[in-house]
C-alpha atoms as a PDB file:
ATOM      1  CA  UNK A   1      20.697 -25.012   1.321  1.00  0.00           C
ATOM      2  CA  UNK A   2      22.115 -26.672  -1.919  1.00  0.00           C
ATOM      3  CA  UNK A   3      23.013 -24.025  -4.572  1.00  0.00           C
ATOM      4  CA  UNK A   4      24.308 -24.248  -7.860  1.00  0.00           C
ATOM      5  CA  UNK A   5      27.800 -26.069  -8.487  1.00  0.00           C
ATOM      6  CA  UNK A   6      28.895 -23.757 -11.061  1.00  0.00           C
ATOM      7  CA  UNK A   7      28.563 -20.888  -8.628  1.00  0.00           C
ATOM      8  CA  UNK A   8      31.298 -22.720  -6.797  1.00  0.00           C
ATOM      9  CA  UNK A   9      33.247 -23.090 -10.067  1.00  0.00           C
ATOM     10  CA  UNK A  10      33.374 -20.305 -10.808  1.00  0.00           C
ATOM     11  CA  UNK A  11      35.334 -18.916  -7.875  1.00  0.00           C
ATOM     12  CA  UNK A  12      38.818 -19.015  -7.844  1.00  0.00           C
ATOM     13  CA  UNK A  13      39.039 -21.877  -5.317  1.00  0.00           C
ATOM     14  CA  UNK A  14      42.834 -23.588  -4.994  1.00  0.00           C
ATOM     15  CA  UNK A  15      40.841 -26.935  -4.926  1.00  0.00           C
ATOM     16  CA  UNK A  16      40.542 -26.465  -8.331  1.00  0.00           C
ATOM     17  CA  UNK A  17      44.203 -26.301  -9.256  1.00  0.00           C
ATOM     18  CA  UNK A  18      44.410 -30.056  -6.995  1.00  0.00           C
ATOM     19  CA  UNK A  19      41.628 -32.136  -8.417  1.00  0.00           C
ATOM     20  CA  UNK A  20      41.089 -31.025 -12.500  1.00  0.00           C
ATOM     21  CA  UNK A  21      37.943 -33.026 -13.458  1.00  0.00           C
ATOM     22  CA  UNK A  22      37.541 -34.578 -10.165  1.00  0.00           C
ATOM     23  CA  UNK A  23      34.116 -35.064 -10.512  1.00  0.00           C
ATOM     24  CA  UNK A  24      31.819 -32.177  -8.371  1.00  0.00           C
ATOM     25  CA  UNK A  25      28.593 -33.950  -7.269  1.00  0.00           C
ATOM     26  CA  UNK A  26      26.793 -30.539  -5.224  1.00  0.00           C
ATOM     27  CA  UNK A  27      27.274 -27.437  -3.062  1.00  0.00           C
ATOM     28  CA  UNK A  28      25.532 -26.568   0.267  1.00  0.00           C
ATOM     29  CA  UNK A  29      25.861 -23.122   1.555  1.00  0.00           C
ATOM     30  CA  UNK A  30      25.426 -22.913   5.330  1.00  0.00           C
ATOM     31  CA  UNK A  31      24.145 -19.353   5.126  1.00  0.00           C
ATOM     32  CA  UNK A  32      23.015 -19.305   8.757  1.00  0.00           C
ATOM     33  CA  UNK A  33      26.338 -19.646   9.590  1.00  0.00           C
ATOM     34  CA  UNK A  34      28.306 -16.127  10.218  1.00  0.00           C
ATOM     35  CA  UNK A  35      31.277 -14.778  11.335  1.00  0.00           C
ATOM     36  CA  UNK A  36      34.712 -13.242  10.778  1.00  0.00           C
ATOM     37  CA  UNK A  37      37.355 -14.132   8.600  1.00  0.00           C
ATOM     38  CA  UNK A  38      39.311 -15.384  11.631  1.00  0.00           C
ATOM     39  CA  UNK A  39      37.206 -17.586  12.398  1.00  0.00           C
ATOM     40  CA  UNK A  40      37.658 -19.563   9.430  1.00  0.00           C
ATOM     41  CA  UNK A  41      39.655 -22.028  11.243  1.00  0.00           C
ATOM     42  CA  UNK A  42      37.424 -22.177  14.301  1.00  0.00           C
ATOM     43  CA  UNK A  43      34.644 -24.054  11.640  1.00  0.00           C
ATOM     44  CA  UNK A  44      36.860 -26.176  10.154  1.00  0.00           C
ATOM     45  CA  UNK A  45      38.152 -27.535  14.050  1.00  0.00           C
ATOM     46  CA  UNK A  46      34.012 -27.917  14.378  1.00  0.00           C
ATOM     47  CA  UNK A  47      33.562 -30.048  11.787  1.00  0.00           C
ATOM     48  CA  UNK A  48      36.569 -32.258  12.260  1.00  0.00           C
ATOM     49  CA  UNK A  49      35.151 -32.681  15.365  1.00  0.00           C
ATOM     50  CA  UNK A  50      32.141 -34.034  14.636  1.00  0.00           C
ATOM     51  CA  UNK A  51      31.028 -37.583  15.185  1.00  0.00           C
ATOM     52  CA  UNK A  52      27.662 -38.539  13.066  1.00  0.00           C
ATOM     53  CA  UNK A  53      27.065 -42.270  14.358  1.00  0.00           C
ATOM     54  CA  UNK A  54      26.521 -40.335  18.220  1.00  0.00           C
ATOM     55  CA  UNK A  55      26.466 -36.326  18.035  1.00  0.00           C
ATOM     56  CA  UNK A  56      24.275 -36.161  14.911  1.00  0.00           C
ATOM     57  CA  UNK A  57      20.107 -35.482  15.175  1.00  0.00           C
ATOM     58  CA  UNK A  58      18.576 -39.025  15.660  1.00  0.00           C
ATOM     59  CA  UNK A  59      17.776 -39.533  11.775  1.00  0.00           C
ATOM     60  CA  UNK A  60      21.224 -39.251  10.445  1.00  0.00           C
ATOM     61  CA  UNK A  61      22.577 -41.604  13.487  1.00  0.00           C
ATOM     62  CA  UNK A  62      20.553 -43.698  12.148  1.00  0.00           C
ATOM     63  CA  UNK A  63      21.368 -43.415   8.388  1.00  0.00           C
ATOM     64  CA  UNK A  64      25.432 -43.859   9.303  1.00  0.00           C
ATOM     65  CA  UNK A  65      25.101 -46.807  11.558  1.00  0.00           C
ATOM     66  CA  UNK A  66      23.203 -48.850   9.103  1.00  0.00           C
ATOM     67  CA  UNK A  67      25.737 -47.967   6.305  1.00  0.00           C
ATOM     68  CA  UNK A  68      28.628 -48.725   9.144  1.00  0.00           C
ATOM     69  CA  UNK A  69      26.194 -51.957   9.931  1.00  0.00           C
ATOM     70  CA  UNK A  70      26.004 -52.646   5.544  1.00  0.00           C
ATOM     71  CA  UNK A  71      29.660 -51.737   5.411  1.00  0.00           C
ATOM     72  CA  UNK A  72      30.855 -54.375   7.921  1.00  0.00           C
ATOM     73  CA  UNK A  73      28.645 -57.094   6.423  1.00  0.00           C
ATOM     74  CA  UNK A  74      29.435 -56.767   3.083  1.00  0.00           C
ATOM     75  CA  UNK A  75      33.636 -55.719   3.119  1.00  0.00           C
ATOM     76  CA  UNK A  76      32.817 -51.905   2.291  1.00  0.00           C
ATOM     77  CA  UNK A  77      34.318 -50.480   4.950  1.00  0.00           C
ATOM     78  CA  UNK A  78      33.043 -47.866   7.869  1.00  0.00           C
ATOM     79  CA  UNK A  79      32.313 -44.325   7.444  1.00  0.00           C
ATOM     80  CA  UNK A  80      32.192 -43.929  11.390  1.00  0.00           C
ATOM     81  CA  UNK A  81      35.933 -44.198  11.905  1.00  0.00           C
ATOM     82  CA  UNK A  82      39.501 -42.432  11.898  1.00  0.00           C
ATOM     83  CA  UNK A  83      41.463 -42.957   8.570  1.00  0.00           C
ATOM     84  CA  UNK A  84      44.530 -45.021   9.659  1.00  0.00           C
ATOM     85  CA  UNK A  85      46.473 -43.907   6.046  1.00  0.00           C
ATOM     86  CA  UNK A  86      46.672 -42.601   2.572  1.00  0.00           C
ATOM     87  CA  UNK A  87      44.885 -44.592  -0.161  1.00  0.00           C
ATOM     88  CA  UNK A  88      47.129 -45.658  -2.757  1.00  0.00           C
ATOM     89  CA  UNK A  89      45.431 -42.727  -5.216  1.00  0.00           C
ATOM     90  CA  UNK A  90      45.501 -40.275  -2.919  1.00  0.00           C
ATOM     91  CA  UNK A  91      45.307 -36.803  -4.390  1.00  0.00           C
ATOM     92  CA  UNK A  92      48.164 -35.329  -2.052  1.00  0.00           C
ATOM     93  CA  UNK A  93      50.674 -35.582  -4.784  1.00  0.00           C
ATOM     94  CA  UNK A  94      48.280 -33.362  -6.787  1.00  0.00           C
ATOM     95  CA  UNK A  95      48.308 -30.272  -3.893  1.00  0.00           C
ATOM     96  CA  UNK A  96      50.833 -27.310  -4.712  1.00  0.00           C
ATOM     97  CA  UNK A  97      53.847 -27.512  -2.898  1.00  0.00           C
ATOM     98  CA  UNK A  98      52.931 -23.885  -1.355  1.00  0.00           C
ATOM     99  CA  UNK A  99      49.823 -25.885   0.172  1.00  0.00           C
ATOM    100  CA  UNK A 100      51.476 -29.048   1.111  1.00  0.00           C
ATOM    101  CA  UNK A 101      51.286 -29.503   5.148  1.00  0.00           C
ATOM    102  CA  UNK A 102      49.075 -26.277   5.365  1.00  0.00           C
ATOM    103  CA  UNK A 103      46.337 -28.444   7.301  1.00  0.00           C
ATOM    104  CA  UNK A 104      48.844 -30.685   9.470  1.00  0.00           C
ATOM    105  CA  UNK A 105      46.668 -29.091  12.085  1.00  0.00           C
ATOM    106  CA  UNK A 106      43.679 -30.747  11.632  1.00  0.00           C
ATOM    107  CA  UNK A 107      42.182 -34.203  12.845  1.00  0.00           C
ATOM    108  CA  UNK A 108      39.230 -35.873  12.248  1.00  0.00           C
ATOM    109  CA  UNK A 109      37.758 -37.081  15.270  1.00  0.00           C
ATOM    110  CA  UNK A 110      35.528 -39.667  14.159  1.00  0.00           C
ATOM    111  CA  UNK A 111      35.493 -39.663  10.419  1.00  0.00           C
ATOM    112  CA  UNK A 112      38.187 -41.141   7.810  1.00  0.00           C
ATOM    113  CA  UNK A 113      38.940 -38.165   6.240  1.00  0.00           C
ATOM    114  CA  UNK A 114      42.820 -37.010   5.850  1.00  0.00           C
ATOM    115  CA  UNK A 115      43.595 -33.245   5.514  1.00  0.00           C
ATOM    116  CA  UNK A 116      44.441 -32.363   1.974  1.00  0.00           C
ATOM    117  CA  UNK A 117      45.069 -28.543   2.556  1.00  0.00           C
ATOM    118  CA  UNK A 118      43.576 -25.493   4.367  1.00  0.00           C
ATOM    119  CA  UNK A 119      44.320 -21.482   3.356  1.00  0.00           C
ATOM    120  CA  UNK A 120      42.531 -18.657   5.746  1.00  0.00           C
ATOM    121  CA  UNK A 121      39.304 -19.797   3.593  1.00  0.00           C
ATOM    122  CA  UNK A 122      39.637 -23.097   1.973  1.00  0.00           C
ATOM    123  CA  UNK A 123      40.075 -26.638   3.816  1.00  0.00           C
ATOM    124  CA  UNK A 124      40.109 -29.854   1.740  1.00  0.00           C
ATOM    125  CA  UNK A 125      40.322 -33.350   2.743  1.00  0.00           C
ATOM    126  CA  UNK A 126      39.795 -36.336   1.348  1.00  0.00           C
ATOM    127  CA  UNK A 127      38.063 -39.811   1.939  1.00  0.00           C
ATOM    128  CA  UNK A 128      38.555 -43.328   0.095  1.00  0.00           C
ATOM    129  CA  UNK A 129      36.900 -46.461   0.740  1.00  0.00           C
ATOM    130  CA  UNK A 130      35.562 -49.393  -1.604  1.00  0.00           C
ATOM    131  CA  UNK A 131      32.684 -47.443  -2.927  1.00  0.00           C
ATOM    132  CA  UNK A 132      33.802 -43.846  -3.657  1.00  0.00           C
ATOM    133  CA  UNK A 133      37.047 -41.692  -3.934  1.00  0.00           C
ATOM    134  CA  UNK A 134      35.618 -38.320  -2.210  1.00  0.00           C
ATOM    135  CA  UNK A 135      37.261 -35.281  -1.405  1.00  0.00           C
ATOM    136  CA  UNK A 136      34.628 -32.209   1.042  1.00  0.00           C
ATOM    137  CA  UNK A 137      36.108 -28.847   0.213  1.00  0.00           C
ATOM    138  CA  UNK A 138      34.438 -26.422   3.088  1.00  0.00           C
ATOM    139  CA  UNK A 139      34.709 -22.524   2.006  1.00  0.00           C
ATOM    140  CA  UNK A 140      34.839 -19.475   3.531  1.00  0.00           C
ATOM    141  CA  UNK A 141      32.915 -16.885   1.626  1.00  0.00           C
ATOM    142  CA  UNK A 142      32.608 -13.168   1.823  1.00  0.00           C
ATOM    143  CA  UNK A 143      28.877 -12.260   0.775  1.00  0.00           C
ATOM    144  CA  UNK A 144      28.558  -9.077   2.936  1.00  0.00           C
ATOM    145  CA  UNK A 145      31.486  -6.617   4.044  1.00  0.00           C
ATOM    146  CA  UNK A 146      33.912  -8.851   5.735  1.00  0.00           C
ATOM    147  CA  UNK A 147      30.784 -11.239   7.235  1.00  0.00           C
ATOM    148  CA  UNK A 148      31.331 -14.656   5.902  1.00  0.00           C
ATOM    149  CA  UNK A 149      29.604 -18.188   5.852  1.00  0.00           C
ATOM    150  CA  UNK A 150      30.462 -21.447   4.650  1.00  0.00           C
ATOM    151  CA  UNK A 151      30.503 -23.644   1.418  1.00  0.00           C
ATOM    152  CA  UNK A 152      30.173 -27.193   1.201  1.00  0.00           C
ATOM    153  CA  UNK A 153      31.166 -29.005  -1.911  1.00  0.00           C
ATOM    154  CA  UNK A 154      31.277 -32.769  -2.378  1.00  0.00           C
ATOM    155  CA  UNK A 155      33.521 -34.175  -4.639  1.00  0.00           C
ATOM    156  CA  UNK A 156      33.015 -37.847  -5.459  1.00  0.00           C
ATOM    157  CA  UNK A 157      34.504 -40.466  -7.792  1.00  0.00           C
ATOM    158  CA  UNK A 158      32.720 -43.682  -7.946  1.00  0.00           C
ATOM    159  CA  UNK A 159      34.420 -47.517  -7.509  1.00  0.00           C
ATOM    160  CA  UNK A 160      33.314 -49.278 -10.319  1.00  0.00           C
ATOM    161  CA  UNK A 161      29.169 -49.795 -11.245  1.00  0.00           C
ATOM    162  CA  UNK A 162      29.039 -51.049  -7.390  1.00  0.00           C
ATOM    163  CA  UNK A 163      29.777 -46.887  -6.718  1.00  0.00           C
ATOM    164  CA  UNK A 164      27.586 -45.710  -8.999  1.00  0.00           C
ATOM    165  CA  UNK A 165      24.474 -47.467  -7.716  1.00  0.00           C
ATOM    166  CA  UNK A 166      25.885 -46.715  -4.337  1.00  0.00           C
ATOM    167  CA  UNK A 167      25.873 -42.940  -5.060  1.00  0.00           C
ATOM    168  CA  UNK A 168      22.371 -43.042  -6.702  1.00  0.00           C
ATOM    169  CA  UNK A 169      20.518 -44.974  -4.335  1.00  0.00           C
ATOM    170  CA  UNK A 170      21.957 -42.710  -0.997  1.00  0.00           C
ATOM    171  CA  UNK A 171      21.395 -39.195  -2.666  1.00  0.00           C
ATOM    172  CA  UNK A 172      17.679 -38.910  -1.957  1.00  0.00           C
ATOM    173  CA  UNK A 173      18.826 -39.933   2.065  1.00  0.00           C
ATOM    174  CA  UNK A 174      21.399 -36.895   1.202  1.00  0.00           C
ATOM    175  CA  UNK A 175      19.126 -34.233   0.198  1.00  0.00           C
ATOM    176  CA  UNK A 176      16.077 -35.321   2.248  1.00  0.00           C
ATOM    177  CA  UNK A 177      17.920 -36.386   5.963  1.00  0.00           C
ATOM    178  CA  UNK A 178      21.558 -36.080   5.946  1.00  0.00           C
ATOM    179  CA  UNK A 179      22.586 -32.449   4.551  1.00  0.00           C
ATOM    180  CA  UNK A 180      19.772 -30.744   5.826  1.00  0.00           C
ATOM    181  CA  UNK A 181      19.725 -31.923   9.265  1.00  0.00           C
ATOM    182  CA  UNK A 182      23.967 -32.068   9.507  1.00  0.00           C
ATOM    183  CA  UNK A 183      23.277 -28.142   9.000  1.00  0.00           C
ATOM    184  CA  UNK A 184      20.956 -27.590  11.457  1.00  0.00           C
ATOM    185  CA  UNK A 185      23.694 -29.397  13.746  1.00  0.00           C
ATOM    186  CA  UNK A 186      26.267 -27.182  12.531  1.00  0.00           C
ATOM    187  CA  UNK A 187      24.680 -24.074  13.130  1.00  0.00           C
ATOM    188  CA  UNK A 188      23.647 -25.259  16.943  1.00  0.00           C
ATOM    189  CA  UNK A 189      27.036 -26.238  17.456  1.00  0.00           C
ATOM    190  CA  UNK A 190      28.620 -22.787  15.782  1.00  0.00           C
ATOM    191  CA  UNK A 191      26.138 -20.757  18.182  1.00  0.00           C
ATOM    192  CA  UNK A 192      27.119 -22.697  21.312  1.00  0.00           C
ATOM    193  CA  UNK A 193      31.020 -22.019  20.670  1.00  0.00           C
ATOM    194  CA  UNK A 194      30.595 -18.572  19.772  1.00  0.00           C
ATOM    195  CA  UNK A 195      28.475 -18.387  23.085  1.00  0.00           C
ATOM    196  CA  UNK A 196      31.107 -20.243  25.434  1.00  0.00           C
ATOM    197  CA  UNK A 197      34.444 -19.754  23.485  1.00  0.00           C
END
C-alpha cells in the first residue's frame, strides 16, 4: 500500500543523513508483513534474493523482460542483472563512516543493486544505469509493541529529459502491476520462510 512520503520523512531514518535532497519519488508499506525486530535482516536477505524476470507473478515478468528486451536494443542497460561495480557518482562517499561496510553482508542475486548500508532497521542500496540514479531504502517499523513491518521508499534521480520521460511513462506500470503484485510476492515468500526456516 503506498502511503504518504512525508510520513517517511519525518522519521529519523539515517538515509536521510546519506542522500540530502536526493529526490524521494514514493513509499509502500508492506503492512501484511510482520515480525520481530530480529528478523529485520531475515527480509532484507528475501529481497536480495529475489529475481523479477523468473520468480515474480507472470505480469511483472513480463514488465522487466521487455524493459531488459528495450534496454538491450536501445544501450540502456538491464535491470535483470548483478551490478559488476560502483557508478562513478555513487553515493557511498556520502554514508557515515559508523555505517560504512555495515551491509558487506548482503548480495543481490539477480538485481544491480550495491549495498549502501544496513542498521537492525534500515538497509539502503543503490542502483545506476543510463536512465535513473536510484537508491530503495527498505525499513523496519515498530507500529505495535515490538511487532514490526516494512517500508519501501524509492529514491530516484533522473538522466537527463530521456529519465524523466522514462520515469513518467513506467509509473502507472508501477502503481497498477509492479508494486502491488511484488508485495503480494513478498508476503508469500515471508510466510513460506517463517513456515520452513
Amino acid at each position: 500500500m503506498r502511503i504518504s512520503n512525508l510520513t517517511h520523512l519525518e522519521r529519523p531514518w539515517r538515509i536521510h543523513e546519506v542522500l540530502g535532497d536526493f529526490p524521494l519519488e514514493d513509499v509502500w508499506q508492506l503492512s501484511e508483513i510482520t515480525g520481530s525486530l530480529g528478523e529485520f535482516d531475515r527480509f532484507v536477505d528475501l529481497m536480495a534474493s529475489g529475481d523479477p524476470a523468473h520468480d515474480a507473478p507472470v505480469a511483472v515478468r513480463f514488465l522487466w523482460n521487455v524493459r531488459d528486451a528495450l534496454g538491450k536494443w536501445f544501450g540502456l542497460g538491464q535491470i535483470a542483472a548483478v551490478a559488476q561495480e560502483a557508478p562513478a557518482d555513487s553515493l557511498r562517499n556520502q554514508v557515515p563512516s559508523d555505517l560504512r561496510g555495515t551491509a558487506a553482508d548482503v548480495h543481490f542475486r539477480a538485481l544491480p543493486f550495491l549495498p549502501l548500508y544496513k542498521t537492525p532497521t534500515e538497509f539502503a542500496a543503490e542502483i545506476a544505469n543510463k536512465t535513473v540514479h536510484g537508491v530503495m531504502h527498505l525499513a523496519w517499523v515498530d507500529h505495535t509493541g515490538g511487532i514490526y513491518s516494512p517500508q519501501m521508499a524509492v529514491y530516484v534521480r533522473p538522466n537527463g529529459p530521456f529519465g524523466r520521460a522514462y520515469m513518467r511513462f513506467i509509473k502507472p506500470f508501477r502503481y497498477l502491476i509492479v508494486y502491488p503484485a511484488l508485495e503480494k510476492h513478498a508476503l508469500h515468500q515471508w510466510s513460506d520462510r517463517r513456515a520452513n526456516p
